[in-house]
PDB file of N, CA and C in Angstrom:
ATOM      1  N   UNK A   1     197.443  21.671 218.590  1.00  0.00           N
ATOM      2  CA  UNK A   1     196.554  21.907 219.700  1.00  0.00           C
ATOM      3  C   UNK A   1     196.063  23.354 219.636  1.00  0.00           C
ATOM      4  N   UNK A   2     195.100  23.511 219.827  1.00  0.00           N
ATOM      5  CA  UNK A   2     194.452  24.535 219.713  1.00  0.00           C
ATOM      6  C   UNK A   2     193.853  25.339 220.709  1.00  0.00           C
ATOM      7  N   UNK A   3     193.977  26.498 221.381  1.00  0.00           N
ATOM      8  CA  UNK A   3     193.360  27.223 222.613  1.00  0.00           C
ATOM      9  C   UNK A   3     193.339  28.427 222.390  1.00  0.00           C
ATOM     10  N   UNK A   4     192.251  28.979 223.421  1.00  0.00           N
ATOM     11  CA  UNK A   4     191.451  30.724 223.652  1.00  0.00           C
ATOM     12  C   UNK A   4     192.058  31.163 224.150  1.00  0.00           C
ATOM     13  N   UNK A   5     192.289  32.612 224.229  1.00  0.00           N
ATOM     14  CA  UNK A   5     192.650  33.860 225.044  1.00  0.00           C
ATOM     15  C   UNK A   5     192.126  34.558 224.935  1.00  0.00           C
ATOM     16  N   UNK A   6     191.484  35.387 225.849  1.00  0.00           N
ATOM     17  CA  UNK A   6     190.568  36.930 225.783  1.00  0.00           C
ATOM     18  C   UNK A   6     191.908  37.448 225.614  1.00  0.00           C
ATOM     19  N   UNK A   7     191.328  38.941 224.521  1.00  0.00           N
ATOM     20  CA  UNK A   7     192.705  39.647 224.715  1.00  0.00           C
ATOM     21  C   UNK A   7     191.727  41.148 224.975  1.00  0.00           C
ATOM     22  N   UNK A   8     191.634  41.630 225.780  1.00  0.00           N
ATOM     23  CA  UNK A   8     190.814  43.076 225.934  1.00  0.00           C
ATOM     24  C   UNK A   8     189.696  42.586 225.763  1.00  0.00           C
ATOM     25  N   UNK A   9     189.016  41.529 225.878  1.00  0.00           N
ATOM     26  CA  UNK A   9     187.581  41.513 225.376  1.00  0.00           C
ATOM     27  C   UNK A   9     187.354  40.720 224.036  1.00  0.00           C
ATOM     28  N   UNK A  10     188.300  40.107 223.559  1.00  0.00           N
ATOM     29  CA  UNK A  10     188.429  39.570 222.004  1.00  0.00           C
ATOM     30  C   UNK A  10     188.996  38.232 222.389  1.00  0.00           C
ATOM     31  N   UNK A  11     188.122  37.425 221.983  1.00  0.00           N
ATOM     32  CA  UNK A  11     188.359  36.088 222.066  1.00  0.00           C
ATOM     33  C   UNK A  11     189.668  35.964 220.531  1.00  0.00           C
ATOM     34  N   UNK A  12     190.460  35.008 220.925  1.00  0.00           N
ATOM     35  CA  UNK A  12     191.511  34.891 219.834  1.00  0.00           C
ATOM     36  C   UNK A  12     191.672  33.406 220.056  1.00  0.00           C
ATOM     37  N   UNK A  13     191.819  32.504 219.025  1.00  0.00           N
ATOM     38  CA  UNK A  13     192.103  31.047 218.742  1.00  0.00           C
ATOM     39  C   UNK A  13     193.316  30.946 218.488  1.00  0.00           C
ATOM     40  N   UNK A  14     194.115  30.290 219.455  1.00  0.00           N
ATOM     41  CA  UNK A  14     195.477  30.356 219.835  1.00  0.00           C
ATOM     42  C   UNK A  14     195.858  28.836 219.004  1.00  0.00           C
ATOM     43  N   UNK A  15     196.678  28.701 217.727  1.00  0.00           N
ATOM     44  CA  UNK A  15     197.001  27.742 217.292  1.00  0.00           C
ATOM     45  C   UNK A  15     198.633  27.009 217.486  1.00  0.00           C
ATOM     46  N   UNK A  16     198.698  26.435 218.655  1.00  0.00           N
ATOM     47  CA  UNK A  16     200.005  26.009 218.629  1.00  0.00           C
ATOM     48  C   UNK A  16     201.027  24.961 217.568  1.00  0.00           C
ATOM     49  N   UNK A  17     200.024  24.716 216.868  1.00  0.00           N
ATOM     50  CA  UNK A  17     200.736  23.638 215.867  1.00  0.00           C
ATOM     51  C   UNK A  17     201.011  23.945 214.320  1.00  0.00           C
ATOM     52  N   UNK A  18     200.697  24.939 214.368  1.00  0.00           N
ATOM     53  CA  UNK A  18     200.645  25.713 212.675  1.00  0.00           C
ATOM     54  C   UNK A  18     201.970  24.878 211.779  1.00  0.00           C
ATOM     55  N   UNK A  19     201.817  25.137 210.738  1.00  0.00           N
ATOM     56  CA  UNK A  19     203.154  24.566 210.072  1.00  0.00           C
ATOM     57  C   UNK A  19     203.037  25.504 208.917  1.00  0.00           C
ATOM     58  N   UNK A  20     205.088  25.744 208.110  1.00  0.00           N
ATOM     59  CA  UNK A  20     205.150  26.619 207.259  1.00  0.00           C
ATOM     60  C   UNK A  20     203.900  26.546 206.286  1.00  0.00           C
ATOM     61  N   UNK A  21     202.953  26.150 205.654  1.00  0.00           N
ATOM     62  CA  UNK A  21     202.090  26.434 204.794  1.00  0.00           C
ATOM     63  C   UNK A  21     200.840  27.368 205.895  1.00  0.00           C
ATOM     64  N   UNK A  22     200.716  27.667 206.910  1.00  0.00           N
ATOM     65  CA  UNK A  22     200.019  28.311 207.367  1.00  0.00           C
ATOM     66  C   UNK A  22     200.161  29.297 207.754  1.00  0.00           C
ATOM     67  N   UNK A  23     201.424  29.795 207.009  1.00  0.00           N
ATOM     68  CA  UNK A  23     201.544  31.292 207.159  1.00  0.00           C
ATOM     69  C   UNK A  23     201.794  31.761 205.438  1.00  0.00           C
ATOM     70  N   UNK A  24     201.298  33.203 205.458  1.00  0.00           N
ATOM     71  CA  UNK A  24     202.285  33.474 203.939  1.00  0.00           C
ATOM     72  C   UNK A  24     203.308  33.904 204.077  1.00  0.00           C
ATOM     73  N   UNK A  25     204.588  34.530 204.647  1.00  0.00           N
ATOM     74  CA  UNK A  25     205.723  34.676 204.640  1.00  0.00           C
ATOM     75  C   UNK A  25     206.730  33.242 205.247  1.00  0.00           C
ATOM     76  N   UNK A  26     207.690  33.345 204.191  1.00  0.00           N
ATOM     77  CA  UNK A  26     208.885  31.861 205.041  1.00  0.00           C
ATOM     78  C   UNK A  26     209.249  32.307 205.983  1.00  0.00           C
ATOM     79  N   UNK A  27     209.472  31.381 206.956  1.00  0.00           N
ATOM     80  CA  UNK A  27     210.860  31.949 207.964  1.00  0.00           C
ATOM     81  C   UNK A  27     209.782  32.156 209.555  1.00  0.00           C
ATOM     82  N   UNK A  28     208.401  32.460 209.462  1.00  0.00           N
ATOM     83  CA  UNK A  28     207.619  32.909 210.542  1.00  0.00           C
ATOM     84  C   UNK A  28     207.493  31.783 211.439  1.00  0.00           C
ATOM     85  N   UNK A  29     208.068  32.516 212.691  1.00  0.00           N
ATOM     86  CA  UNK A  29     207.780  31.561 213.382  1.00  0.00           C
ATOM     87  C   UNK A  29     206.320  31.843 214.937  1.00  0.00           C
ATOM     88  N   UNK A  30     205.642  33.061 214.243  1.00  0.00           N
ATOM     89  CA  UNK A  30     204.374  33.466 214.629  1.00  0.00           C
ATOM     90  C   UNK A  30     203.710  34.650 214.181  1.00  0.00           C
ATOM     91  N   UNK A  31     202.253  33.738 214.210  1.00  0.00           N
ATOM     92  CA  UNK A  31     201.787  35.178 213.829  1.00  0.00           C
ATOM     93  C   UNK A  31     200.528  35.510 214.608  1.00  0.00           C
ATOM     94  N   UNK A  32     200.426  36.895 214.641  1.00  0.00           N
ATOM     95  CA  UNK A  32     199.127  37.424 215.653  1.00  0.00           C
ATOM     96  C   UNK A  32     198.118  37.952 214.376  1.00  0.00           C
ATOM     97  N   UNK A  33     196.937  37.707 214.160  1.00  0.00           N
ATOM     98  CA  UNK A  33     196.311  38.323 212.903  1.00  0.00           C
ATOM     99  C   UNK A  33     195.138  38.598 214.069  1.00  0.00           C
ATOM    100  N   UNK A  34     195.210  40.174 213.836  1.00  0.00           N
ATOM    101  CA  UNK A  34     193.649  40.855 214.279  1.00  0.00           C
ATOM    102  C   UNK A  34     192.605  40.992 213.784  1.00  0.00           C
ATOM    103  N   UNK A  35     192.933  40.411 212.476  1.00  0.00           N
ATOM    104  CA  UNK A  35     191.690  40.693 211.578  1.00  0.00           C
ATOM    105  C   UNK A  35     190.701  39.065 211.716  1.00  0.00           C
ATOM    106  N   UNK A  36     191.578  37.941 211.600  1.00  0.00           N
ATOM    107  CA  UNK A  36     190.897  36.868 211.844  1.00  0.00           C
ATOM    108  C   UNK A  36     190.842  35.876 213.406  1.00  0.00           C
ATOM    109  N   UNK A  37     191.797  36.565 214.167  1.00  0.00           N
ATOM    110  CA  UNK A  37     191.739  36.699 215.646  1.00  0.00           C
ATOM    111  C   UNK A  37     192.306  35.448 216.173  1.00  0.00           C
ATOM    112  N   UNK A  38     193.444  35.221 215.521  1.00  0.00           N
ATOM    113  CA  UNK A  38     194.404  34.285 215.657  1.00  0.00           C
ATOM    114  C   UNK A  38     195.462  34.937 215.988  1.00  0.00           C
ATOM    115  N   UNK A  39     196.024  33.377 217.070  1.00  0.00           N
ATOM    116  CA  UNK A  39     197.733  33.369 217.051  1.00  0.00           C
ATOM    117  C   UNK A  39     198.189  32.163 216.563  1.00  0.00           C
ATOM    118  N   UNK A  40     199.251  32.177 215.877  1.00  0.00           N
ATOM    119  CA  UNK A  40     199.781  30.658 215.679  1.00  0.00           C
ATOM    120  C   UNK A  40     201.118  30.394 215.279  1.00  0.00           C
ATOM    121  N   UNK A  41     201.463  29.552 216.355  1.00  0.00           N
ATOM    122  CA  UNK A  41     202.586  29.270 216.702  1.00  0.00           C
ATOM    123  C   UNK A  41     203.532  28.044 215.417  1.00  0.00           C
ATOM    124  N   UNK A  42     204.588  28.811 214.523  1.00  0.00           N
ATOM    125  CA  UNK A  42     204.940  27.611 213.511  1.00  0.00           C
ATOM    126  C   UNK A  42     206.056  26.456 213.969  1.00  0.00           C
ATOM    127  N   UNK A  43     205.697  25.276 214.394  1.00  0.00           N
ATOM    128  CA  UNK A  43     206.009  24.307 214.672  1.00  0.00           C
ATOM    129  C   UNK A  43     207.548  23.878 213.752  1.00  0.00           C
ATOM    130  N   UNK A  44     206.869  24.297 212.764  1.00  0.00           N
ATOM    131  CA  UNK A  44     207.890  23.754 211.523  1.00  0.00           C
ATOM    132  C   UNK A  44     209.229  24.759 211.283  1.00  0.00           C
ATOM    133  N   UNK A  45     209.336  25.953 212.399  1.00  0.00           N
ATOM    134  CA  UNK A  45     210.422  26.292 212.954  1.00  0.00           C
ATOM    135  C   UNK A  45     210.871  26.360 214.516  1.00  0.00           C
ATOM    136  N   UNK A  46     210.458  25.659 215.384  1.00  0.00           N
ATOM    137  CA  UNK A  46     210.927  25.092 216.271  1.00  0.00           C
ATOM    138  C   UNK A  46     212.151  24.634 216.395  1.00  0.00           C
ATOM    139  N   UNK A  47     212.865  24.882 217.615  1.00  0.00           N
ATOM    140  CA  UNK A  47     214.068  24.336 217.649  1.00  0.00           C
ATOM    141  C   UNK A  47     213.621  22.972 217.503  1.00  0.00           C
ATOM    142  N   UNK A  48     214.869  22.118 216.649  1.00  0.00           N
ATOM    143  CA  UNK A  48     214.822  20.342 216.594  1.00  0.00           C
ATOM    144  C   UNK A  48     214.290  20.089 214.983  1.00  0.00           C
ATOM    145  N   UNK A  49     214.107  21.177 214.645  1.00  0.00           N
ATOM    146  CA  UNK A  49     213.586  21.048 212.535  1.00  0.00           C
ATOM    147  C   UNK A  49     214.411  21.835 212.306  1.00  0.00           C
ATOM    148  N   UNK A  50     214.344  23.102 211.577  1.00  0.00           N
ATOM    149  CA  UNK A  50     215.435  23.507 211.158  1.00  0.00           C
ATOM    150  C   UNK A  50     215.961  24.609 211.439  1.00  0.00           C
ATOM    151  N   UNK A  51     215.425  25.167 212.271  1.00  0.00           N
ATOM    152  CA  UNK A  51     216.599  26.649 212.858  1.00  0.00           C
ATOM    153  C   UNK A  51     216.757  25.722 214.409  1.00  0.00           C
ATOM    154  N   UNK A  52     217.998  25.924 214.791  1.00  0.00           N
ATOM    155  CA  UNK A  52     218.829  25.958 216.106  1.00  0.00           C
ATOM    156  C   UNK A  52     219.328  27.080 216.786  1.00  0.00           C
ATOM    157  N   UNK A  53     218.302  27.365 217.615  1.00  0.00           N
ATOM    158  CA  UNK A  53     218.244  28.855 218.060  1.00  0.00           C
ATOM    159  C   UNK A  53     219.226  28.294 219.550  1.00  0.00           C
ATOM    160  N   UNK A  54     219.670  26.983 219.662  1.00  0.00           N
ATOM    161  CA  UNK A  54     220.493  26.813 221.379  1.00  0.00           C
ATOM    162  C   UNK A  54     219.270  27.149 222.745  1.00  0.00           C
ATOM    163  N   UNK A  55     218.073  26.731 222.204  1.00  0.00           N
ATOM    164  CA  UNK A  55     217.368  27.078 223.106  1.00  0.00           C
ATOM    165  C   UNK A  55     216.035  25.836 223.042  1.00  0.00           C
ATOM    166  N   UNK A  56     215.442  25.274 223.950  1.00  0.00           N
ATOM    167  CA  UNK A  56     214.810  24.165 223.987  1.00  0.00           C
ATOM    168  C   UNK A  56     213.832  24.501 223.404  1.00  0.00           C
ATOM    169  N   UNK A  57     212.600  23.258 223.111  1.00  0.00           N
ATOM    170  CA  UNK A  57     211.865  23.715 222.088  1.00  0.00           C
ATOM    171  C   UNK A  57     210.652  24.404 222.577  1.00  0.00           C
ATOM    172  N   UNK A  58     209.903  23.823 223.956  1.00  0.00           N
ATOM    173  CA  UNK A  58     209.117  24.646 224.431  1.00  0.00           C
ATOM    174  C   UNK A  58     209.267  25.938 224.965  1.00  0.00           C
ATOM    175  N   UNK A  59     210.923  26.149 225.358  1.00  0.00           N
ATOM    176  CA  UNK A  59     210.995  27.423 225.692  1.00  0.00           C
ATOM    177  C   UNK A  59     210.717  28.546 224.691  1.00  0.00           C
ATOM    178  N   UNK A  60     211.168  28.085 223.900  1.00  0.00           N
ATOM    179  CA  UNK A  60     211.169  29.383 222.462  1.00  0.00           C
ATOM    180  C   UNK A  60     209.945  29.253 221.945  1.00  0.00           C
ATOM    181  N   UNK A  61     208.901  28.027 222.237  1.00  0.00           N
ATOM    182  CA  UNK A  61     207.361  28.058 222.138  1.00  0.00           C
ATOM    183  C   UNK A  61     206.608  28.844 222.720  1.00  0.00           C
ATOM    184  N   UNK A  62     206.794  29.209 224.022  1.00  0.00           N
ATOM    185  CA  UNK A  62     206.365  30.101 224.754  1.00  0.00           C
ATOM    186  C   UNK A  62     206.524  31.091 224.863  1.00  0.00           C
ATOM    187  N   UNK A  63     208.260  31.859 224.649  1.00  0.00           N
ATOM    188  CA  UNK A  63     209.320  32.905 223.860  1.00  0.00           C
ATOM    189  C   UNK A  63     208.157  33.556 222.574  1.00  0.00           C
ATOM    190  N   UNK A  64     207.927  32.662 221.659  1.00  0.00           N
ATOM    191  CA  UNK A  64     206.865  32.813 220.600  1.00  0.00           C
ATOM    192  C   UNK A  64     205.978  33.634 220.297  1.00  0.00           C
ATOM    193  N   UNK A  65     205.309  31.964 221.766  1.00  0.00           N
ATOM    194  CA  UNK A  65     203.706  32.664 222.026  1.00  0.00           C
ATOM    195  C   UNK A  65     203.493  34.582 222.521  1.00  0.00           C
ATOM    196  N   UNK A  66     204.241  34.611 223.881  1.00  0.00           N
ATOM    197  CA  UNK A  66     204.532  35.537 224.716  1.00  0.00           C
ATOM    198  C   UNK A  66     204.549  37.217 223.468  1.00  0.00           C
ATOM    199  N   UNK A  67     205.496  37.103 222.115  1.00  0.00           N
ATOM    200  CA  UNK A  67     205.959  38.006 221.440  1.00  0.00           C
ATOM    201  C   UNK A  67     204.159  37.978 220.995  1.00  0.00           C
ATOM    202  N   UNK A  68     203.817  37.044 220.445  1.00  0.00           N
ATOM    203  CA  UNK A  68     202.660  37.304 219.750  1.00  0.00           C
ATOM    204  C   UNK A  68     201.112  37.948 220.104  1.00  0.00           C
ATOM    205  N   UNK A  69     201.729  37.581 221.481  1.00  0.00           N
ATOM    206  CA  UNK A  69     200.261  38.111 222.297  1.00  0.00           C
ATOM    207  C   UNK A  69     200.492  39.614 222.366  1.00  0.00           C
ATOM    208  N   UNK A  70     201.850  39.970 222.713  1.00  0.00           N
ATOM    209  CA  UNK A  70     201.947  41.582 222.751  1.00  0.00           C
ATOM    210  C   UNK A  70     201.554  41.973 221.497  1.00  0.00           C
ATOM    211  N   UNK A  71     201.775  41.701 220.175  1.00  0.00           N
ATOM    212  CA  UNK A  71     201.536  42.057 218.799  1.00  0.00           C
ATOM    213  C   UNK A  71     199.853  42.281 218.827  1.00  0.00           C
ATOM    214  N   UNK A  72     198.962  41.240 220.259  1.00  0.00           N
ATOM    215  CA  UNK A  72     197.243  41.452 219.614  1.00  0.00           C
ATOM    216  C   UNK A  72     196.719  42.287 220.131  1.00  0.00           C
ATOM    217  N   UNK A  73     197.669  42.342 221.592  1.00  0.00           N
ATOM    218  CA  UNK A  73     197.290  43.347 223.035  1.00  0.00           C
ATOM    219  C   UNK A  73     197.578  44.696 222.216  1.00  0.00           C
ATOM    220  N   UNK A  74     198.301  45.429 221.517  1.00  0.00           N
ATOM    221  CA  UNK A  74     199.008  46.238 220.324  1.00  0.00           C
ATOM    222  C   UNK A  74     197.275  46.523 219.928  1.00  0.00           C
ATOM    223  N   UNK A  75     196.955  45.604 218.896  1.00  0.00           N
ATOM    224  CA  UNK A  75     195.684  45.516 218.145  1.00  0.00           C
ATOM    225  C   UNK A  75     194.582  45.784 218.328  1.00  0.00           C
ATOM    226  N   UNK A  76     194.639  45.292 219.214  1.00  0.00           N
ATOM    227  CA  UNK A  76     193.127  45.618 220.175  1.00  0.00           C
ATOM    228  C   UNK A  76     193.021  46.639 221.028  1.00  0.00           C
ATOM    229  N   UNK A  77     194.106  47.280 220.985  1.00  0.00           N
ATOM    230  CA  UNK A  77     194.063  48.646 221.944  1.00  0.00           C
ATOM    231  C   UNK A  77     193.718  49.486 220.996  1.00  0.00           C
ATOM    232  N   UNK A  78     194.138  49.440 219.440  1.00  0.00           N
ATOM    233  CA  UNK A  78     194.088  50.099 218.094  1.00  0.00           C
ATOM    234  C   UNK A  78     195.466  51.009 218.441  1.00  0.00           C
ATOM    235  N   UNK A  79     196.641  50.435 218.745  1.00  0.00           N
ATOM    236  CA  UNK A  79     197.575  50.634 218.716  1.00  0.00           C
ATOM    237  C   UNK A  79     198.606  50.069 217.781  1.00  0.00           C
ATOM    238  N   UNK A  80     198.068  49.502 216.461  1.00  0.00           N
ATOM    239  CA  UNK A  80     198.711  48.969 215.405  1.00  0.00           C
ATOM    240  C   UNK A  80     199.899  49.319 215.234  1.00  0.00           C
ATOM    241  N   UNK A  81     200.087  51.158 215.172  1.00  0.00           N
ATOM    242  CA  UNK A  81     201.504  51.368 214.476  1.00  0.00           C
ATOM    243  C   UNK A  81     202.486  51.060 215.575  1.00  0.00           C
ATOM    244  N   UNK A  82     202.113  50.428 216.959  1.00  0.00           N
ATOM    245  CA  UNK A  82     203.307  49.860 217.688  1.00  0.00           C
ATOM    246  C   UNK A  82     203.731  48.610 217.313  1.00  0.00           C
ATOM    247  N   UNK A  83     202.585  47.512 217.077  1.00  0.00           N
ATOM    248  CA  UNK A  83     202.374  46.539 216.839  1.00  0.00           C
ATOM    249  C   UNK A  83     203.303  46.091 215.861  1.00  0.00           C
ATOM    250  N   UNK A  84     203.455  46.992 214.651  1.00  0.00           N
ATOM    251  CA  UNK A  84     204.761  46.709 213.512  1.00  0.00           C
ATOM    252  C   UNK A  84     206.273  46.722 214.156  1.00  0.00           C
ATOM    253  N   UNK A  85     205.941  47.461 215.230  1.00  0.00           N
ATOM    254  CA  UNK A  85     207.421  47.678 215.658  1.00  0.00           C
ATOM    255  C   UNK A  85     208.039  46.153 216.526  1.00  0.00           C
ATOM    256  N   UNK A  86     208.810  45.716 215.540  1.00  0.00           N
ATOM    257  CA  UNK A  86     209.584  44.468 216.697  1.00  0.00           C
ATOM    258  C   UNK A  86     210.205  44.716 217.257  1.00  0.00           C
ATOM    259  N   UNK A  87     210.945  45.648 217.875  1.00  0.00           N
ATOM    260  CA  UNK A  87     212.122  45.735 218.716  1.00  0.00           C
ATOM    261  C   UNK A  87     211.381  46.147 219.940  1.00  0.00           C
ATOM    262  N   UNK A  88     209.931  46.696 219.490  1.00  0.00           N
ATOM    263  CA  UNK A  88     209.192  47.305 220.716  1.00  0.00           C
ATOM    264  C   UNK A  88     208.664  45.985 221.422  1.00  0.00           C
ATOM    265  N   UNK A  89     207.916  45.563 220.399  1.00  0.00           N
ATOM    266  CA  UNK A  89     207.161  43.871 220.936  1.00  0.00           C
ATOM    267  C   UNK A  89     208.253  43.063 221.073  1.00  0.00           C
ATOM    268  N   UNK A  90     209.521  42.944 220.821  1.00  0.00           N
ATOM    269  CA  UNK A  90     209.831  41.950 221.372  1.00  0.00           C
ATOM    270  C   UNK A  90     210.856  42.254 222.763  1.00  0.00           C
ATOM    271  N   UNK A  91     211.185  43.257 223.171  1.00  0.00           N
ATOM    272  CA  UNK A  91     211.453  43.947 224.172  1.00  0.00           C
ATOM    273  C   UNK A  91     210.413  43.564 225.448  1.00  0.00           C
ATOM    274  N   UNK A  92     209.109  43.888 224.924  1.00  0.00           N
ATOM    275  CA  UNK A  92     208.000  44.054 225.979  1.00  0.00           C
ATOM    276  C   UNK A  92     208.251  42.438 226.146  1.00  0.00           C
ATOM    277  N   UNK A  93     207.987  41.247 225.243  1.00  0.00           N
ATOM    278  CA  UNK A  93     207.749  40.072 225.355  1.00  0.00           C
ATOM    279  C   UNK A  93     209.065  39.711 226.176  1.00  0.00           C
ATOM    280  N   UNK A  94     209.801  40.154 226.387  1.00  0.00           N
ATOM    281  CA  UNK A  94     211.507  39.676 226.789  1.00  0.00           C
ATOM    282  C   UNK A  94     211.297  40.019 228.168  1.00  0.00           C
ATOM    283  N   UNK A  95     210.488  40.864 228.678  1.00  0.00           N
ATOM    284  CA  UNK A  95     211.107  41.963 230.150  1.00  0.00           C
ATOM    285  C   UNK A  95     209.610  41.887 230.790  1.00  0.00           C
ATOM    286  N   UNK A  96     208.405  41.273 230.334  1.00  0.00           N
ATOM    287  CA  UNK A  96     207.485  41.102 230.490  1.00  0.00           C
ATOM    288  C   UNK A  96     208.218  40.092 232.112  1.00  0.00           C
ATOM    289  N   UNK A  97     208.139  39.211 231.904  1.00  0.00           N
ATOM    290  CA  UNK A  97     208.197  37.740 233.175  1.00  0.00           C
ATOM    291  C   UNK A  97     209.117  38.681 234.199  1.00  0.00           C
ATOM    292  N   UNK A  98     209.518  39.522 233.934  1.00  0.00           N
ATOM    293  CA  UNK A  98     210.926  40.302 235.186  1.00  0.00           C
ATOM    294  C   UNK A  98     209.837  41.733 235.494  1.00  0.00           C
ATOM    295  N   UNK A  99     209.316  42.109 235.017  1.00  0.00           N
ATOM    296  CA  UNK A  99     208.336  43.191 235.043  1.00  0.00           C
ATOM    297  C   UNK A  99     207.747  42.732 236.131  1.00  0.00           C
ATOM    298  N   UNK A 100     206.487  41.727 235.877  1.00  0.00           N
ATOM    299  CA  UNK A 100     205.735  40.937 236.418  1.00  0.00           C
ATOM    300  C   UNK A 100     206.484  40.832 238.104  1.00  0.00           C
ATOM    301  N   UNK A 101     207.267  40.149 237.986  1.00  0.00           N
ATOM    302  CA  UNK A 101     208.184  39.277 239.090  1.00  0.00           C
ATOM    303  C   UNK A 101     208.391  40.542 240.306  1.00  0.00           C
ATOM    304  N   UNK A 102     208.946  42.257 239.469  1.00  0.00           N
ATOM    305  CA  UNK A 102     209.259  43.054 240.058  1.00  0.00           C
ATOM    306  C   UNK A 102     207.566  43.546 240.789  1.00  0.00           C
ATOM    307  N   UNK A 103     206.771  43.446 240.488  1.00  0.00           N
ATOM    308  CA  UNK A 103     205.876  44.452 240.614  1.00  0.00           C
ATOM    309  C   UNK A 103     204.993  43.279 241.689  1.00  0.00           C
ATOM    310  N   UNK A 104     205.074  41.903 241.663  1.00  0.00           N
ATOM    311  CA  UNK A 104     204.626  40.892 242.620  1.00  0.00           C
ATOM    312  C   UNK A 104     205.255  41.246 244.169  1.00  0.00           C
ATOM    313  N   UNK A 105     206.751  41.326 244.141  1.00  0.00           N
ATOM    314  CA  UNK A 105     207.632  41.300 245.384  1.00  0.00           C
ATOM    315  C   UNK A 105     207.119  43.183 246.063  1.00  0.00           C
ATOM    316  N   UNK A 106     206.695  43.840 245.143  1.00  0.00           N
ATOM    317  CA  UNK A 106     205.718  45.050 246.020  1.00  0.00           C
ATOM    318  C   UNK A 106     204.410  45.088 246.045  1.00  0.00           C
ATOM    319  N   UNK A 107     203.472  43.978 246.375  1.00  0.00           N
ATOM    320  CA  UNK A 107     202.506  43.652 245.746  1.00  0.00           C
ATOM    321  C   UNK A 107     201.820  44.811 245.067  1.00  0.00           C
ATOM    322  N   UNK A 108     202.240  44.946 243.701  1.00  0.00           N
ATOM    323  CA  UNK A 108     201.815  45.596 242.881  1.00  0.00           C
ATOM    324  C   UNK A 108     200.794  45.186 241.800  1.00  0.00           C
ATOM    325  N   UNK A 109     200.548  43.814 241.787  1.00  0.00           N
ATOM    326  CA  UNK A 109     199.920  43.222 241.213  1.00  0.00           C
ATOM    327  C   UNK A 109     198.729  42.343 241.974  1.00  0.00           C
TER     328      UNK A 109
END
């Protein structure tokens, strides 16, 4: 299945069904490419095929998605050399939904 996201102004084609031949590295289980303005989500590591992450399958789909969008939001700011950093993006993608949650209950948002 396939869907849009503006990200800053940049339309990006959000691919939820990707499978290992649609990435070039093994093991990915997403990727954000700024250059061709994709995300895509690899199916073919989903919990229920072959990694068992103990976590359901749409959750860690969305877990995924969530990491990958910070990687374009990164991109499109021309903030690339954060963008490499995973512990940064996946931090932000982790604390993002509690961020959010905190800043609603003062309507900060």
């Amino acid at each position: 299945m396939k869907k849009n996201i503006n990200i800053l102004g940049t339309d990006y084609t959000v691919n939820l069904n990707a499978t290992d031949k649609d990435f070039d590295a093994d093991n990915m289980a997403g990727e954000a490419n700024s250059f061709l303005k994709t995300i895509s989500i690899n199916e073919d590591l989903l919990p229920g095929r072959r990694v068992d992450v103990g976590k359901q399958r749409e959750v860690f789909k969305v877990e995924v998605l969530r990491h990958e969008i910070i990687h374009a939001f990164f991109d499109e700011s021309g903030l690339d050399c954060y963008s490499t950093d995973e512990r940064l993006v996946d931090w932000i993608a982790v604390q993002i939904p509690k961020i959010l949650t905190a800043c609603k209950e003062v309507d900060a948002i």
